[in-house]
N, C-alpha and C. Protein backbone atom coordinates (compact mmCIF):
# COMPACT_ATOMS: atom_id res chain seq x y z
N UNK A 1 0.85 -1.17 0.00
CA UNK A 1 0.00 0.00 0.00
C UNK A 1 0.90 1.24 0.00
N UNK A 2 0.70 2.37 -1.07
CA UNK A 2 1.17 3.22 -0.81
C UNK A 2 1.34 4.06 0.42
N UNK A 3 1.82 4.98 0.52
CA UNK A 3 2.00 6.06 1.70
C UNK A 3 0.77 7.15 1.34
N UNK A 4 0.55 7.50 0.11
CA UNK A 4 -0.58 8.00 0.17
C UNK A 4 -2.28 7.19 0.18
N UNK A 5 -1.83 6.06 0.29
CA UNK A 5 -3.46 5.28 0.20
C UNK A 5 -3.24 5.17 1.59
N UNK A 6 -2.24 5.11 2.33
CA UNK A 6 -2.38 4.91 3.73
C UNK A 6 -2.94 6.51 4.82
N UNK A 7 -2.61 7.57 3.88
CA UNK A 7 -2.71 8.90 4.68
C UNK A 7 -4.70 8.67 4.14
N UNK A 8 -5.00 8.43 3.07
CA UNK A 8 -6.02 8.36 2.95
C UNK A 8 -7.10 7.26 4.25
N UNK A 9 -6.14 6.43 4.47
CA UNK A 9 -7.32 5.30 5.36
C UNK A 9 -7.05 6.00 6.50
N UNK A 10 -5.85 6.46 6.74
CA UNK A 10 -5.65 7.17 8.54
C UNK A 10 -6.92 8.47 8.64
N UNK A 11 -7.01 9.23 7.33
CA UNK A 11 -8.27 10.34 7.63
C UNK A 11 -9.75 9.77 7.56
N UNK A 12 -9.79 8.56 6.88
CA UNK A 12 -11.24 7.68 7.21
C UNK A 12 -11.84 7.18 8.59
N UNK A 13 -10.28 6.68 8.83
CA UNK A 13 -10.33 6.23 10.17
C UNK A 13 -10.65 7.69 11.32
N UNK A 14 -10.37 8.32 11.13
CA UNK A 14 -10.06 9.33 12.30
C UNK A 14 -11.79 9.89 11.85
N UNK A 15 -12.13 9.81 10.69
CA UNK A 15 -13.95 10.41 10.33
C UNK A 15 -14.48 9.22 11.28
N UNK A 16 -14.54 8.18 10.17
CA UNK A 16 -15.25 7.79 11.32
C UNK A 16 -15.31 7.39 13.55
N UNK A 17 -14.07 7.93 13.74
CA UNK A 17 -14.16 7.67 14.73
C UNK A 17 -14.83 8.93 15.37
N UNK A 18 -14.49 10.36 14.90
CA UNK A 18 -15.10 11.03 15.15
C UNK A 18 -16.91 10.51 14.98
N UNK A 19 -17.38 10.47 14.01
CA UNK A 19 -18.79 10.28 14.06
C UNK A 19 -19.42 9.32 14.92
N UNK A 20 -18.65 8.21 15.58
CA UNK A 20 -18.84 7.27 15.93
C UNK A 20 -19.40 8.08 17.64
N UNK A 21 -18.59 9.09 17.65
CA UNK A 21 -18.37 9.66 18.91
C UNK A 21 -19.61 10.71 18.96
N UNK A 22 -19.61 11.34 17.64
CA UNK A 22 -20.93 12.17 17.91
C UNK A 22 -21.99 11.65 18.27
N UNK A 23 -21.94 10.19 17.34
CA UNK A 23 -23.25 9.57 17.58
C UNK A 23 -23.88 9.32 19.46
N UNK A 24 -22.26 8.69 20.20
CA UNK A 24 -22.44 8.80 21.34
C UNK A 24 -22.96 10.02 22.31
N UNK A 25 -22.37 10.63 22.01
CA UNK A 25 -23.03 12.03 22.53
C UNK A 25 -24.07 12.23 22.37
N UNK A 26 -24.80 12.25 20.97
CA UNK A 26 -26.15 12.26 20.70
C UNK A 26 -27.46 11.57 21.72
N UNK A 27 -26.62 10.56 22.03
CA UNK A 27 -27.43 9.05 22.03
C UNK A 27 -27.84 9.68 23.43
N UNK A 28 -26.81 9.85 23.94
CA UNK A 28 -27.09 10.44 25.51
C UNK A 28 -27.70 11.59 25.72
N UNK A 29 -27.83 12.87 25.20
CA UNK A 29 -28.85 13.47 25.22
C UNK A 29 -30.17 13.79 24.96
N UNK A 30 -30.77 12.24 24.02
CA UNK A 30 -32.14 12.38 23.55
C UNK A 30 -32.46 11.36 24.49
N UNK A 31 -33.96 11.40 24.48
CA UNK A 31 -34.71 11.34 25.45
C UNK A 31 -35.71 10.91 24.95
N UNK A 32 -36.14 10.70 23.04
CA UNK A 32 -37.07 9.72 22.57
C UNK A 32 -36.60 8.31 22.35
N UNK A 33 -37.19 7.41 23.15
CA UNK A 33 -36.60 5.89 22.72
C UNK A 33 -36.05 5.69 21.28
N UNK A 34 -37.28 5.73 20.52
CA UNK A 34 -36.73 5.49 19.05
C UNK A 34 -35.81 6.11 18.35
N UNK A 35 -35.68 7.42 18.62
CA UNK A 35 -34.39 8.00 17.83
C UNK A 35 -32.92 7.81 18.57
N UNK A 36 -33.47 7.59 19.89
CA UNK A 36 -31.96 7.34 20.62
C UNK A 36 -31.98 5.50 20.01
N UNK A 37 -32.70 5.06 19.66
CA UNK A 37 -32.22 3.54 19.24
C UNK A 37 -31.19 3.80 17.67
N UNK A 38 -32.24 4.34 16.84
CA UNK A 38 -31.80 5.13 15.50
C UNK A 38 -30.17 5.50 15.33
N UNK A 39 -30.02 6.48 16.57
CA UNK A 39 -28.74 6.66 17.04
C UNK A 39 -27.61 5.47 16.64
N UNK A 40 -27.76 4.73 18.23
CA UNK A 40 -27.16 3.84 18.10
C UNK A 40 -26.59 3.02 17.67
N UNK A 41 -27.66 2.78 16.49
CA UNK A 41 -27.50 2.12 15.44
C UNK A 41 -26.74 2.79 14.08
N UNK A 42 -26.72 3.80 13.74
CA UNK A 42 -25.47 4.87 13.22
C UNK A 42 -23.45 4.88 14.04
N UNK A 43 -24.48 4.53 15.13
CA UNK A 43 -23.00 4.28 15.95
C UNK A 43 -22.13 2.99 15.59
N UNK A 44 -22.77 2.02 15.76
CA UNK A 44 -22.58 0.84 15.47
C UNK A 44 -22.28 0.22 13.98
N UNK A 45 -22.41 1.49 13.14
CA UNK A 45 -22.47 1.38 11.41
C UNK A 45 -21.52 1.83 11.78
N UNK A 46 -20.71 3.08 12.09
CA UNK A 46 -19.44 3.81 11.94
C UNK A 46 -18.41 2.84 12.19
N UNK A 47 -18.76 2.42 13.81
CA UNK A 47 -17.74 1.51 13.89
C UNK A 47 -17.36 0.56 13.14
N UNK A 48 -18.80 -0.47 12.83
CA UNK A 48 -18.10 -1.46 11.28
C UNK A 48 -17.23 -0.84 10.50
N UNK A 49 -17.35 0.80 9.85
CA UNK A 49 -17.01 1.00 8.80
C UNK A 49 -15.39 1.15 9.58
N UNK A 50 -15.38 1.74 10.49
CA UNK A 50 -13.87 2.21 11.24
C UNK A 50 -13.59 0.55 10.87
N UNK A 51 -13.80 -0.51 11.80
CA UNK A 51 -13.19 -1.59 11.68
C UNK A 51 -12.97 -2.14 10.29
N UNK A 52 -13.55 -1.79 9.40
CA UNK A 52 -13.08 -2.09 8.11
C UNK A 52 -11.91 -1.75 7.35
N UNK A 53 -12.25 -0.44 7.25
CA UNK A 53 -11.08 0.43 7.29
C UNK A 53 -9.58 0.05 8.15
N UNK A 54 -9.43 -0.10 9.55
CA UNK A 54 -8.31 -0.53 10.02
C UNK A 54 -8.14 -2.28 9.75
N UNK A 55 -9.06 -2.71 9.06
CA UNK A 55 -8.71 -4.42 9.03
C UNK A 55 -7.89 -4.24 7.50
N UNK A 56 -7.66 -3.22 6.53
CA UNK A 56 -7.17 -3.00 5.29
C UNK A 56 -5.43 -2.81 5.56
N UNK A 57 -5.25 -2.09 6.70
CA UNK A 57 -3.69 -1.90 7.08
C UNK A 57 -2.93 -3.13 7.02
């Protein structure tokens, strides 16, 4: 893998970890069941995608 396909997966990685994190935050300040499930479940997509992403290194 190049050095630049790798600067590319390190800024995927670092998106989605960020989002992964918003999602957490989110999750904890709503207060409707269903959208805090909704949430979660965005959370749990990021992470796949993060773990995908670092299973390519």
């Amino acid at each position: 893998m190049s050095p630049k396909e790798l600067d590319y997966i390190e800024d995927a990685l670092g998106h989605e970890k960020f989002l992964k994190t918003q999602c957490q935050e989110a999750a904890k300040n709503l207060q409707d069941e269903n959208l805090k499930a909704q949430v979660r479940e965005m959370e749990q997509k990021h992470q796949q995608i993060f773990d995908n992403f670092y299973n390519l290194v």
